[in-house]
N, C-alpha and C. Protein backbone atom coordinates (compact mmCIF):
# COMPACT_ATOMS: atom_id res chain seq x y z
N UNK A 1 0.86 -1.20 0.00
CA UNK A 1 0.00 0.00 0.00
C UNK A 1 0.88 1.23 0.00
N UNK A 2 0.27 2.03 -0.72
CA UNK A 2 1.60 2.99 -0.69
C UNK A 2 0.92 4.16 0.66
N UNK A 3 2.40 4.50 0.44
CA UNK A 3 2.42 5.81 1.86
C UNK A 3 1.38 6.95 1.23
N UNK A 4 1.13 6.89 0.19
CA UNK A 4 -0.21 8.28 -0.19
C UNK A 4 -1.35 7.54 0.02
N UNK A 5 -1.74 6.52 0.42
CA UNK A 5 -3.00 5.97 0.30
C UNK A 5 -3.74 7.03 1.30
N UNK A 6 -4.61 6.85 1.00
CA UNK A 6 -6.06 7.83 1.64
C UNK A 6 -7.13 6.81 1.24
N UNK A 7 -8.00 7.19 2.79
CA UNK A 7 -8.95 6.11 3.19
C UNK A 7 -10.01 6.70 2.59
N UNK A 8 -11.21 5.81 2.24
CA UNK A 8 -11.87 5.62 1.26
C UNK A 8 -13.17 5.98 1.94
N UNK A 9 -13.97 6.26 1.58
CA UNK A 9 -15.35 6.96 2.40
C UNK A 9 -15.84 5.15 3.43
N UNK A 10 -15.60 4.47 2.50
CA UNK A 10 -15.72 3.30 3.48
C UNK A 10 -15.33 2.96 4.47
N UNK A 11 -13.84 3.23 4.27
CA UNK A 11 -13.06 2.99 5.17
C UNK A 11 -13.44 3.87 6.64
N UNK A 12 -14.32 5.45 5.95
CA UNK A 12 -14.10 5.87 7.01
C UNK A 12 -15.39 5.52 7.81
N UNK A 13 -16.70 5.32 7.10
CA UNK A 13 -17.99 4.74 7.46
C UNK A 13 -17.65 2.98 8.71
N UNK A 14 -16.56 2.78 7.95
CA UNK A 14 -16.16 1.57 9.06
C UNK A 14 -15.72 1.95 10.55
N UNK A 15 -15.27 2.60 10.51
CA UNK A 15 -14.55 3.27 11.97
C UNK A 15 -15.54 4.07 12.95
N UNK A 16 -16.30 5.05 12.10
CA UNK A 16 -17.31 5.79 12.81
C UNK A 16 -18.06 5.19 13.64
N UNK A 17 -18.68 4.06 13.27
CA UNK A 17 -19.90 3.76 14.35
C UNK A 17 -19.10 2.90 15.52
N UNK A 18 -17.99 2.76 15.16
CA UNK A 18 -16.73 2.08 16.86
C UNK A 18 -16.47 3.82 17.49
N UNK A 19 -16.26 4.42 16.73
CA UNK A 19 -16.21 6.07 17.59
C UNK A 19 -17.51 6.26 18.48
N UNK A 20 -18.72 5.90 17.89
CA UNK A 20 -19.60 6.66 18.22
C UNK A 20 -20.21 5.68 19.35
N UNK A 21 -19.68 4.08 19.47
CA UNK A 21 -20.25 3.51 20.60
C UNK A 21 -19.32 4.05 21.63
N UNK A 22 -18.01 4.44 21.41
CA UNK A 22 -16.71 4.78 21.94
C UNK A 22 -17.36 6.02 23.06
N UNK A 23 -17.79 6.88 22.67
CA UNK A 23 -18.80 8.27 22.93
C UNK A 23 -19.72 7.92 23.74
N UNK A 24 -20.51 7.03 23.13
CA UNK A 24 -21.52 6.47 24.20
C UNK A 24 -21.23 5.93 25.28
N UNK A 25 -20.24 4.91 25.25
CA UNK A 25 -20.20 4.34 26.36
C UNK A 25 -20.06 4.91 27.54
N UNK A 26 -18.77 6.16 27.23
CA UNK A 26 -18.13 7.17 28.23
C UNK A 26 -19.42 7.86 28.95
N UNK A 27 -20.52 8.41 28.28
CA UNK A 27 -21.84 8.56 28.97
C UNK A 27 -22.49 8.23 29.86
N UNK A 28 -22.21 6.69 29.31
CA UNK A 28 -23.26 5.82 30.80
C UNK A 28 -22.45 6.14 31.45
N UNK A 29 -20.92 5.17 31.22
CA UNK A 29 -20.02 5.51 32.65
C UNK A 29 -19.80 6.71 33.50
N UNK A 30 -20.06 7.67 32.93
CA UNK A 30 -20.09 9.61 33.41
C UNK A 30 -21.76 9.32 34.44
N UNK A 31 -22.84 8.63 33.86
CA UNK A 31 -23.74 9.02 34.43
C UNK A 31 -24.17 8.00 35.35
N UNK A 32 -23.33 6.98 35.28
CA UNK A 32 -23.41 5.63 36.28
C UNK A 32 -22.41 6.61 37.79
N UNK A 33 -21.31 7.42 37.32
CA UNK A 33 -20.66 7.29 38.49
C UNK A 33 -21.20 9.15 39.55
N UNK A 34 -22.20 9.67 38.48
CA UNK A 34 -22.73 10.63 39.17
C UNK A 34 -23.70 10.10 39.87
N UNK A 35 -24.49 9.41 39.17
CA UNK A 35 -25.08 8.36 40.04
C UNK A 35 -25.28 8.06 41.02
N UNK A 36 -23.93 7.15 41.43
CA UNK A 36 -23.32 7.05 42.60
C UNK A 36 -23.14 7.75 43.77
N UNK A 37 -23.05 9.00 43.12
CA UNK A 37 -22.60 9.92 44.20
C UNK A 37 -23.72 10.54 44.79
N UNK A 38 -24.58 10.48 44.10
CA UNK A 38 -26.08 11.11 44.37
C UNK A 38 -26.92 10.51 45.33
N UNK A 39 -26.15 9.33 45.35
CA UNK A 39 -27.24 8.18 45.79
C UNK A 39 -26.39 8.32 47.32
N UNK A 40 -25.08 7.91 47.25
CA UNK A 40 -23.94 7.85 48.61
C UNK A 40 -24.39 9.40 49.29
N UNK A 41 -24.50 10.67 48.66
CA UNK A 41 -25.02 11.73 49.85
C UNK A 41 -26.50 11.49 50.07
N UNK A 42 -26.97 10.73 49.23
CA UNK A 42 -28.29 11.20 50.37
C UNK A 42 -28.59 9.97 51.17
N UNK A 43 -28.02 8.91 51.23
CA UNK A 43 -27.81 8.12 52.48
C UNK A 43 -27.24 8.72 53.52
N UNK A 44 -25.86 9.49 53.54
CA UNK A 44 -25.38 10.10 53.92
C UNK A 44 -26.26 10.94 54.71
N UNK A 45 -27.07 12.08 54.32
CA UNK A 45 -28.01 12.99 54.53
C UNK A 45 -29.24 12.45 55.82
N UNK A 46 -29.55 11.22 55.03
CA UNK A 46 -30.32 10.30 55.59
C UNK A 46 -30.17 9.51 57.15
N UNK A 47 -28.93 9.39 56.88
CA UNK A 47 -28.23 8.41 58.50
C UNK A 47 -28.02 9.64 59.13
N UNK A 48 -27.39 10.98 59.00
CA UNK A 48 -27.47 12.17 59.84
C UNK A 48 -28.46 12.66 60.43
N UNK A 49 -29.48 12.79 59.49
CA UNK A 49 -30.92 13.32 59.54
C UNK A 49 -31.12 12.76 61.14
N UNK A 50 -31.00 11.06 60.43
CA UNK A 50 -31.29 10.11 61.83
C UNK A 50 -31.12 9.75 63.16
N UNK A 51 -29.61 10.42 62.96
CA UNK A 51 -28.91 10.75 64.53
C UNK A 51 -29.60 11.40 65.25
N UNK A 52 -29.83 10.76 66.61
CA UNK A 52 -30.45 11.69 67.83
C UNK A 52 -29.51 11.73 69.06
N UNK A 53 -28.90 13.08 69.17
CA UNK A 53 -27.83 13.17 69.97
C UNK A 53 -28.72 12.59 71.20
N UNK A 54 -27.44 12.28 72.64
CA UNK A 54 -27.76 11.37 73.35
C UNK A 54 -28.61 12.13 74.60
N UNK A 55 -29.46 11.74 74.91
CA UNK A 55 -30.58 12.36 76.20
C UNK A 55 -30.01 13.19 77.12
N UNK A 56 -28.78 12.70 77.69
CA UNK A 56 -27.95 12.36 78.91
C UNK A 56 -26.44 13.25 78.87
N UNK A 57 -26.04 14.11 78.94
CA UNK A 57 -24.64 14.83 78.67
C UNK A 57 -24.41 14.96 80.58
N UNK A 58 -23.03 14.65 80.44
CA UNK A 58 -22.66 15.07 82.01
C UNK A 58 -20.78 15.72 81.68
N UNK A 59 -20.38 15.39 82.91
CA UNK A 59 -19.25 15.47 83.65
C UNK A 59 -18.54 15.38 84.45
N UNK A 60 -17.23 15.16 84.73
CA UNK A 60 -16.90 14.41 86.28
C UNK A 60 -15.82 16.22 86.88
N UNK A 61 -16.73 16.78 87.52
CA UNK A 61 -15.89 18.07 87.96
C UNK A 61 -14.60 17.48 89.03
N UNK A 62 -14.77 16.71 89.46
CA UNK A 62 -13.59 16.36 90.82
C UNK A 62 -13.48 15.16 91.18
N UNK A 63 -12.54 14.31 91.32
CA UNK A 63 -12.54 12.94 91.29
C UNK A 63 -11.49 12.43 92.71
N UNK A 64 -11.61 11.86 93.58
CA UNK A 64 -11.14 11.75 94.96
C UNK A 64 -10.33 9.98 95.26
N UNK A 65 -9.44 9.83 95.40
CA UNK A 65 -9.58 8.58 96.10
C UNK A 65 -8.70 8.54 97.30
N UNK A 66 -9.27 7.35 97.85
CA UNK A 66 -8.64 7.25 99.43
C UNK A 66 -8.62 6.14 100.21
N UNK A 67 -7.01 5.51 100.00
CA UNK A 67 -7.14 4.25 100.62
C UNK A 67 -7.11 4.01 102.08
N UNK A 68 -7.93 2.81 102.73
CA UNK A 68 -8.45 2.70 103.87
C UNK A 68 -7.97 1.52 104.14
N UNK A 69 -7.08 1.50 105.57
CA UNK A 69 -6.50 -0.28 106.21
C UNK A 69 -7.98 0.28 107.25
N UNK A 70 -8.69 -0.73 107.51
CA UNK A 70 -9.80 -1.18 108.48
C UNK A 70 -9.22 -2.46 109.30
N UNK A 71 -9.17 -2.32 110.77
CA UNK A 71 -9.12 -3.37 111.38
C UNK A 71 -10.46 -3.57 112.78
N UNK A 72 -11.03 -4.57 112.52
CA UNK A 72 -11.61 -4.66 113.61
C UNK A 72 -11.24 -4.49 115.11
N UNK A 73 -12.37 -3.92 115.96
CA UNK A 73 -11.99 -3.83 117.40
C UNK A 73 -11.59 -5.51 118.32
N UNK A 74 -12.41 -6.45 117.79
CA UNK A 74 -11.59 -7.91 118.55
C UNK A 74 -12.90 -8.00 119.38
N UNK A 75 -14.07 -7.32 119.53
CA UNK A 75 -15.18 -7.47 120.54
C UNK A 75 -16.46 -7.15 119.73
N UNK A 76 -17.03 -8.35 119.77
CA UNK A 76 -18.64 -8.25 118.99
C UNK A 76 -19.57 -7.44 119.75
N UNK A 77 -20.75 -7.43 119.01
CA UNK A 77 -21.87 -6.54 119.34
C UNK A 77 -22.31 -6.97 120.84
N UNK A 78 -22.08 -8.07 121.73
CA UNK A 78 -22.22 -8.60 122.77
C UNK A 78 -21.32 -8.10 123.91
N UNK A 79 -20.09 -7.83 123.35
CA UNK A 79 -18.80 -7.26 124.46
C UNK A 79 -18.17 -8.80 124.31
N UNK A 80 -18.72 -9.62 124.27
CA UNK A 80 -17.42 -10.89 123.44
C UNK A 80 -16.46 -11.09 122.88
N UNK A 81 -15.30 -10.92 123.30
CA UNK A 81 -13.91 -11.25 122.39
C UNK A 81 -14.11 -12.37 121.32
N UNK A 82 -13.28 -11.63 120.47
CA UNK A 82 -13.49 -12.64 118.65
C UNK A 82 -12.22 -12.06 117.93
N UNK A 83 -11.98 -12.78 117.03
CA UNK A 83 -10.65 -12.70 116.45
C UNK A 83 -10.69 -11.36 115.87
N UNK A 84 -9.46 -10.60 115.59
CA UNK A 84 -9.72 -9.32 114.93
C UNK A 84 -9.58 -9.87 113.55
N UNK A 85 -9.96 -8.83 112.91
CA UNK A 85 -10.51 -8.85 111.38
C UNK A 85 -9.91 -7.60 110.48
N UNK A 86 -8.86 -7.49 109.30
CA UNK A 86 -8.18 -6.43 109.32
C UNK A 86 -8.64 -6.68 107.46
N UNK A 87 -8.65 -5.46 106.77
CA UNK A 87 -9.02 -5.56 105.28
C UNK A 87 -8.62 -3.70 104.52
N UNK A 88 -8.28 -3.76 103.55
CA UNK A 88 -7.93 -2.85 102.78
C UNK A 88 -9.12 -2.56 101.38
N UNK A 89 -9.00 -1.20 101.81
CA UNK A 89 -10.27 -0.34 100.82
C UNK A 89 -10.03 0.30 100.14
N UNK A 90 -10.10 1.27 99.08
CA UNK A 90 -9.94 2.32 98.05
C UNK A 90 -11.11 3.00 98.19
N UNK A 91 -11.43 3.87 98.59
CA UNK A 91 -12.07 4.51 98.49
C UNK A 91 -12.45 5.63 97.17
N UNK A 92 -13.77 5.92 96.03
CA UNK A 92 -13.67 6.75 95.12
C UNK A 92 -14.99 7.76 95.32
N UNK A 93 -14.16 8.90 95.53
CA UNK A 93 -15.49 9.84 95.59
C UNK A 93 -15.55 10.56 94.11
N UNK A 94 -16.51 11.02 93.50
CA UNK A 94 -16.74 11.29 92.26
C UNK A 94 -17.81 12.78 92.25
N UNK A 95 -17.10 13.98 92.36
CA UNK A 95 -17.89 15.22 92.61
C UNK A 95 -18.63 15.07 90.51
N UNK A 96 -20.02 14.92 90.38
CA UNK A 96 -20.71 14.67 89.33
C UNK A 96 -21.66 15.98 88.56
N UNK A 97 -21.73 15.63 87.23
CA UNK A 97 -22.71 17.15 86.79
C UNK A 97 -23.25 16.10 85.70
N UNK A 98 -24.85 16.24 85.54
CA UNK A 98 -26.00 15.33 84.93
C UNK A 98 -26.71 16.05 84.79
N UNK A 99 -26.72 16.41 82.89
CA UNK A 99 -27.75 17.14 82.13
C UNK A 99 -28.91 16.36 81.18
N UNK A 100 -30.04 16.95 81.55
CA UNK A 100 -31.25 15.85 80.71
C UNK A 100 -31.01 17.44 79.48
N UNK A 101 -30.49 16.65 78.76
CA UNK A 101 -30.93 17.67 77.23
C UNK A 101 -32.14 16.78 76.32
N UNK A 102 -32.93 16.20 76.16
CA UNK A 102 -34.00 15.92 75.74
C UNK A 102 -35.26 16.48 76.26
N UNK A 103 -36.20 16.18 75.53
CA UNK A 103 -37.71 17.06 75.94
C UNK A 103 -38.45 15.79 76.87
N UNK A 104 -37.37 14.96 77.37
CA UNK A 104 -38.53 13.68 78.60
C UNK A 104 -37.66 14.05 79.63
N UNK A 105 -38.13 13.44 80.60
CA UNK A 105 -37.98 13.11 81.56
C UNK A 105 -36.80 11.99 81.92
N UNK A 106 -35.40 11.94 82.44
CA UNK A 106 -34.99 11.24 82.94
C UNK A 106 -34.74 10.35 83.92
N UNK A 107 -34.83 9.39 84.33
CA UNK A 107 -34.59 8.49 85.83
C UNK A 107 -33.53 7.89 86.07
N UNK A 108 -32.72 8.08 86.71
CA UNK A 108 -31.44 8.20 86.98
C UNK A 108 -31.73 6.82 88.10
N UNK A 109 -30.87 5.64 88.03
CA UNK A 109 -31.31 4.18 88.07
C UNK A 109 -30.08 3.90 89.59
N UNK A 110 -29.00 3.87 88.81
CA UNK A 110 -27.71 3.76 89.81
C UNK A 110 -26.22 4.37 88.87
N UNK A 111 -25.53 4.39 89.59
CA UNK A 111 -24.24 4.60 89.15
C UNK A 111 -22.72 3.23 89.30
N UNK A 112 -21.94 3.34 88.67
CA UNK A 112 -20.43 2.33 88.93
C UNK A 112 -19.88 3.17 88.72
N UNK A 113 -18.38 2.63 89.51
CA UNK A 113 -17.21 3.21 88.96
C UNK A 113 -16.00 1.90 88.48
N UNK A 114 -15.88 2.10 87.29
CA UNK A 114 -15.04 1.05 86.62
C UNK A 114 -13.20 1.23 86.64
N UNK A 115 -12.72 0.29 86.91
CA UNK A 115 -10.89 0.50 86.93
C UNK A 115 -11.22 -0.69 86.15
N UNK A 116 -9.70 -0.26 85.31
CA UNK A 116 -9.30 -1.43 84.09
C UNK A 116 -7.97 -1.96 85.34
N UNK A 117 -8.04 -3.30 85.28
CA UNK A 117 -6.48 -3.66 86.25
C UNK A 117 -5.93 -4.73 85.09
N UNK A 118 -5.15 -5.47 85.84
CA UNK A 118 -4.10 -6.21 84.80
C UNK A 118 -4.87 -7.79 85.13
N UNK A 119 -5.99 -7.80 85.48
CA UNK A 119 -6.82 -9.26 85.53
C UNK A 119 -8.29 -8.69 85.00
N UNK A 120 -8.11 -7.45 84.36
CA UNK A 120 -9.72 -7.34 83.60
C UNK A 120 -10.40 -5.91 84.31
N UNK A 121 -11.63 -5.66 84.12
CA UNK A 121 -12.41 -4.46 84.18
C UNK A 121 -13.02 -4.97 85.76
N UNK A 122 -12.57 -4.19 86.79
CA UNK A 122 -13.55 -4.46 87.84
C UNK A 122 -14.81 -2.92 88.26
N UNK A 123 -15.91 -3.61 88.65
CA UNK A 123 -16.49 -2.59 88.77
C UNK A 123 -17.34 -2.49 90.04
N UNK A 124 -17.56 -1.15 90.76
CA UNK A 124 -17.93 -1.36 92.34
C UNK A 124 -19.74 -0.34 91.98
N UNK A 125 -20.25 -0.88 92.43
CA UNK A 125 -21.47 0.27 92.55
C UNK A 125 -21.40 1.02 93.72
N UNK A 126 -22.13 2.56 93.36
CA UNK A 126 -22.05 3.13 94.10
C UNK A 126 -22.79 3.46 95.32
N UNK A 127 -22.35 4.08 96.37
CA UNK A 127 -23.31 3.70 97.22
C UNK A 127 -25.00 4.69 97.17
N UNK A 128 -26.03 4.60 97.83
CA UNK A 128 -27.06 5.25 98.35
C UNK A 128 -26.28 6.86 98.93
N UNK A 129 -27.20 7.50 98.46
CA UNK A 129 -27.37 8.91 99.35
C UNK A 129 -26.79 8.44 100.62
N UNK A 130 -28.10 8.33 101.63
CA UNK A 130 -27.65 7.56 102.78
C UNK A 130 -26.64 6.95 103.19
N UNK A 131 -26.36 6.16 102.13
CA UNK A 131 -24.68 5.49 102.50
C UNK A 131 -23.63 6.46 102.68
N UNK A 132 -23.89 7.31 101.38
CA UNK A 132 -22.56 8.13 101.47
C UNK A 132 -22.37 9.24 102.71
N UNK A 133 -23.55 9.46 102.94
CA UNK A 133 -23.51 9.96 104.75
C UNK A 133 -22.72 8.83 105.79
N UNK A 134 -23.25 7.87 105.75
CA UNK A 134 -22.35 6.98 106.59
C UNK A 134 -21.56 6.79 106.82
N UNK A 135 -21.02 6.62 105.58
CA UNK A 135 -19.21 6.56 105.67
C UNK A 135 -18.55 7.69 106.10
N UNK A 136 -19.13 9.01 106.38
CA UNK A 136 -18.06 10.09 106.79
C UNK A 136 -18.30 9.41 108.48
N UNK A 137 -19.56 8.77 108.77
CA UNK A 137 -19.98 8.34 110.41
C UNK A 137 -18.85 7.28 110.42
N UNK A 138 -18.73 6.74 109.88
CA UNK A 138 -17.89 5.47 110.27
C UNK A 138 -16.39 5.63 109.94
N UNK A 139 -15.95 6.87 109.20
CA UNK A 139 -14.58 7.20 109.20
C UNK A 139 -14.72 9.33 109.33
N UNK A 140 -14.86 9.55 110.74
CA UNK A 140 -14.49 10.93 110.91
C UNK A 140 -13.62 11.41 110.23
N UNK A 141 -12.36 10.95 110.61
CA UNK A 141 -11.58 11.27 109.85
C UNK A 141 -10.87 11.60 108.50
N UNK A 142 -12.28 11.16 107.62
CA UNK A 142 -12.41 10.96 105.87
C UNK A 142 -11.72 12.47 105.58
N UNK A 143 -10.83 12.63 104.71
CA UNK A 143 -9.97 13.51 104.07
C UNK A 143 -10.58 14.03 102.91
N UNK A 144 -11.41 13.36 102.59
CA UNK A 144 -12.11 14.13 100.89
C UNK A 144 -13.20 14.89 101.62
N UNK A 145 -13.95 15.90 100.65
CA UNK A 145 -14.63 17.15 101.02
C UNK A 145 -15.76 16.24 101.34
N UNK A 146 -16.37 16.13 102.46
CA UNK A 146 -17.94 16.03 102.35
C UNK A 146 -19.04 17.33 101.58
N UNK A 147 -19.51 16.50 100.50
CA UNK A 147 -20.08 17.30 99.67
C UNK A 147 -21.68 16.91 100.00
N UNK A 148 -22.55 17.46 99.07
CA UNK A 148 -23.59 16.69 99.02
C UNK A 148 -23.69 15.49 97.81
N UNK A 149 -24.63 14.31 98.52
CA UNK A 149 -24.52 13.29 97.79
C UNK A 149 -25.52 13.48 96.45
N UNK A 150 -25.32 12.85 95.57
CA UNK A 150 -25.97 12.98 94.25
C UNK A 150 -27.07 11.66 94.58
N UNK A 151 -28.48 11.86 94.39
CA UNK A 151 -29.30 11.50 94.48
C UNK A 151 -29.63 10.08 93.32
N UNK A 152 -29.44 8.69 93.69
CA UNK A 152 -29.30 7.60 92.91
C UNK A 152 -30.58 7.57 92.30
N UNK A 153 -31.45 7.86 92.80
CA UNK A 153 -32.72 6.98 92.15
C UNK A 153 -33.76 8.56 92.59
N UNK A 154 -33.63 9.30 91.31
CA UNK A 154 -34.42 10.23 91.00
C UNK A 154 -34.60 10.91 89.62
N UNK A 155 -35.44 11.59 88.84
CA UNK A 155 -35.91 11.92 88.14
C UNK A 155 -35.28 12.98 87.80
N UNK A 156 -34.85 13.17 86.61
CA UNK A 156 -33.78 14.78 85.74
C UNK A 156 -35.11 15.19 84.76
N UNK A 157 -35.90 15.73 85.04
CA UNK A 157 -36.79 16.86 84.56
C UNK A 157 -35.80 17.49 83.15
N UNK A 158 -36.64 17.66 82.21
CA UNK A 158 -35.95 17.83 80.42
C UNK A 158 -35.50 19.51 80.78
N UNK A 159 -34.26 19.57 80.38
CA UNK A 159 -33.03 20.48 80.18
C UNK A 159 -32.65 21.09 82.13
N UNK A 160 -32.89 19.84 82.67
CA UNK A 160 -32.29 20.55 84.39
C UNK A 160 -31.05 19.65 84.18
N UNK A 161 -30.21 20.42 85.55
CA UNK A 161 -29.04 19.74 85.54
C UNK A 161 -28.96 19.69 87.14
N UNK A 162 -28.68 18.44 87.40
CA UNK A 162 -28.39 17.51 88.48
C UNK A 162 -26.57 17.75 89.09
N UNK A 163 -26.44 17.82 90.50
CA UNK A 163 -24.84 17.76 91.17
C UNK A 163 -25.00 17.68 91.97
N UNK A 164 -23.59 16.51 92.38
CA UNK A 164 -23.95 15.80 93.78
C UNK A 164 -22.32 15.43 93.40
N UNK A 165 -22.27 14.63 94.56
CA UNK A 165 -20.99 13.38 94.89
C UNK A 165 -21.65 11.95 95.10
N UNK A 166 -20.74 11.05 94.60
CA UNK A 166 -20.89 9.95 94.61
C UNK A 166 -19.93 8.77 95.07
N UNK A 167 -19.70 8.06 96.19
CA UNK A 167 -18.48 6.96 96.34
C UNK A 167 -18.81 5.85 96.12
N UNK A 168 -18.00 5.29 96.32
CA UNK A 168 -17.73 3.84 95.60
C UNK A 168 -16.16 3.35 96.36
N UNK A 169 -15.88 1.78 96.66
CA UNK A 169 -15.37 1.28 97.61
C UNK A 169 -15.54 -0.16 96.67
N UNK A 170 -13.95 -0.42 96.46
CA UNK A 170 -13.12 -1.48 95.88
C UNK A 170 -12.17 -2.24 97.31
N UNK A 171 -12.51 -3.40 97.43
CA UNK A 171 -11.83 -4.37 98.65
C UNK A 171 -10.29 -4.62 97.58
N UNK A 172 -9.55 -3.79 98.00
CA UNK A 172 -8.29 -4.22 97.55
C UNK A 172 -7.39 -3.03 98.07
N UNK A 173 -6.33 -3.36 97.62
CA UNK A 173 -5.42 -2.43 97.92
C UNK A 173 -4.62 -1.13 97.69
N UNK A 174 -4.01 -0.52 98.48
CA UNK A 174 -3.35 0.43 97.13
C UNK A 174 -2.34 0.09 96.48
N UNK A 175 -1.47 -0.57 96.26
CA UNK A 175 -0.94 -0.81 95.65
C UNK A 175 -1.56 -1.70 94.27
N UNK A 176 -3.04 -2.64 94.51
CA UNK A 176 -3.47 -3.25 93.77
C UNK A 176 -4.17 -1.56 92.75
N UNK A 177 -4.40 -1.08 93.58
CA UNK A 177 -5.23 -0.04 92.83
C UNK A 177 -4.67 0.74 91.99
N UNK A 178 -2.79 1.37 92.77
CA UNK A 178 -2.19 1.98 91.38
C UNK A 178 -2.00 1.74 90.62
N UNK A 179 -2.00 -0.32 90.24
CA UNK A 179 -1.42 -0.49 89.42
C UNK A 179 -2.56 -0.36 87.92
N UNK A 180 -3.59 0.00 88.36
CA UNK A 180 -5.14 0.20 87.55
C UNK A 180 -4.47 1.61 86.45
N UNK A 181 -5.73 1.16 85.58
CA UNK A 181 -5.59 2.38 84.74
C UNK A 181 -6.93 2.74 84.19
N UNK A 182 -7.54 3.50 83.50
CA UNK A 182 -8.66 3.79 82.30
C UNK A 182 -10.52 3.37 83.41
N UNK A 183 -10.13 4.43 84.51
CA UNK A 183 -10.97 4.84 85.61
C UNK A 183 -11.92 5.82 84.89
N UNK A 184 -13.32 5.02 84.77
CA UNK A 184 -14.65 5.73 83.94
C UNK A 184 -15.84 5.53 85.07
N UNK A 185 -16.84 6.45 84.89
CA UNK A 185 -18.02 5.96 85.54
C UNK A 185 -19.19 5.57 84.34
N UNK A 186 -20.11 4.93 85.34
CA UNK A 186 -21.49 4.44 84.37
C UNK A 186 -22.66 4.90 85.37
N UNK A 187 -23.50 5.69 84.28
CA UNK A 187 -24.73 6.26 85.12
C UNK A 187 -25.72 5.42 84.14
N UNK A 188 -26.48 5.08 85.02
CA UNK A 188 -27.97 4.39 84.16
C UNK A 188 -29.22 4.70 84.64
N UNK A 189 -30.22 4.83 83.53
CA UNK A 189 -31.33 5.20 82.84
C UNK A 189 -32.43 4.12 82.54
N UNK A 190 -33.20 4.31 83.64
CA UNK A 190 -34.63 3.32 83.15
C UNK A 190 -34.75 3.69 81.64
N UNK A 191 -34.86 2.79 80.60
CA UNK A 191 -35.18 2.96 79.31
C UNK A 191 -34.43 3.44 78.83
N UNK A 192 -33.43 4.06 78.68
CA UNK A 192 -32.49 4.53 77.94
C UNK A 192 -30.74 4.16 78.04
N UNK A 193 -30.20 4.68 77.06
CA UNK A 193 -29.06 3.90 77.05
C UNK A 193 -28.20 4.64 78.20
N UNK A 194 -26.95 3.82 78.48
CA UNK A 194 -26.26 4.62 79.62
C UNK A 194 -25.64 5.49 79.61
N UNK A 195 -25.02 6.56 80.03
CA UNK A 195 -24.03 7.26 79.54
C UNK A 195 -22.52 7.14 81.05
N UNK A 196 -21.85 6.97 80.29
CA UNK A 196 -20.27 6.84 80.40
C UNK A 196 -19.05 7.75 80.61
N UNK A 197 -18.79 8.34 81.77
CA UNK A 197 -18.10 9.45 81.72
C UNK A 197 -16.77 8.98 82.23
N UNK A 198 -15.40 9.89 81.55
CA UNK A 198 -14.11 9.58 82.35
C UNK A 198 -13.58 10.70 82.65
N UNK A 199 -12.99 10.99 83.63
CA UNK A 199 -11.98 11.83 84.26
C UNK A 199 -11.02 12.84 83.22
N UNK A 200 -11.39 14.12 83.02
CA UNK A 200 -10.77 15.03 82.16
C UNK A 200 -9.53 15.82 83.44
N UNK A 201 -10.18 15.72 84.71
CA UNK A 201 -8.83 15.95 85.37
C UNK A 201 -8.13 15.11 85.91
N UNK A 202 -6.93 15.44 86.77
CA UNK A 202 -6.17 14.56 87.06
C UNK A 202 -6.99 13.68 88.96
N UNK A 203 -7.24 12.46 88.72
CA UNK A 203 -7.36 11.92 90.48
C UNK A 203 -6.43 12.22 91.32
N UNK A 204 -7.13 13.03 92.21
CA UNK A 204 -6.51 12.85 93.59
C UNK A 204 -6.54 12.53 95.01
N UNK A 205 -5.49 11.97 95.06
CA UNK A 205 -5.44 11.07 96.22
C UNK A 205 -5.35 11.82 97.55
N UNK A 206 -6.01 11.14 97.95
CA UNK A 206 -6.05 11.82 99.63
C UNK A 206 -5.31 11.23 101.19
């Protein structure tokens, strides 16, 4: 064939309609992958829409602990001599702030306080109002602030905010206790999910 050849109206009628599926195709694929995208934001749009921030917002303003050697006096409730009885405590007081940001009503169920240790997640509940009065009766000498106690089993009225203190008392030691880490609380909610707070300041020990 020589180098002047020039293609023939046929030749060029042959090629055109491979151009022109060539053209087309790029179309769908242009309008398959806008498509796509149209479809991925408004799921997008959709699962946001759907989010309902959580009922329950708090905070841990002040966080306390304080370990306790307890030994018994050696004389029962009778005046009877009995063996003494000696045991180690941690004490955690938890100064608390509990906001109902929803339009219901909250019920505030009980509280924990969780330590991660090197045998797993242990967790202590906290005590009663009442209790936490007690324990300043049964240790005068308690070093953390007697505050007022945060009320376990009461009702957060929609956008009030709730503050109190709360303790909690782990049978172990201190040394078992420093060796803990990733110290959170758990507040729970008749009907609703829990909410989970951790320590933005530093614990201190008393």
């Amino acid at each position: 064939m020589s180098l002047l050849h020039q293609e023939s109206q046929e030749d060029i009628d042959d090629v055109a309609p491979g151009e022109e599926y060539t053209k087309g195709s790029s179309h769908v694929v242009l309008a398959a992958i806008i498509s796509a995208v149209v479809v991925s934001a408004a799921i997008a749009i959709y699962v946001i829409a759907g989010q309902k921030p959580p009922m329950a917002t708090g905070e841990i303003e002040q966080i306390w602990t304080h370990p306790q050697h307890t030994e018994s006096s050696g004389i029962d409730a009778n005046g009877d001599v009995m063996a003494k009885q000696s045991f180690d405590q941690v004490f955690v007081f938890a100064l608390v702030k509990l906001h109902n940001q929803s339009a219901q009503p909250l019920y505030l169920r009980n509280a924990m306080v969780n330590v991660k240790l090197a045998d797993g997640i242990r967790s202590s509940y906290a005590a009663s109002a009442a209790d936490y009065e007690r324990v300043y009766l049964a240790y005068p000498s308690m070093p953390v602030p007697h505050g007022n106690a945060l009320s376990l089993q009461s009702a957060i009225d929609p956008g009030q905010t709730v503050e109190g203190t709360i303790v909690s008392a782990f049978r172990m030691s201190k040394a078992e206790w420093d060796a803990g880490k990733d110290l959170n609380l758990t507040f729970s909610f008749s009907y609703q999910p829990s909410l989970v707070l951790a320590p933005k300041t530093a614990v201190i020990e008393q």
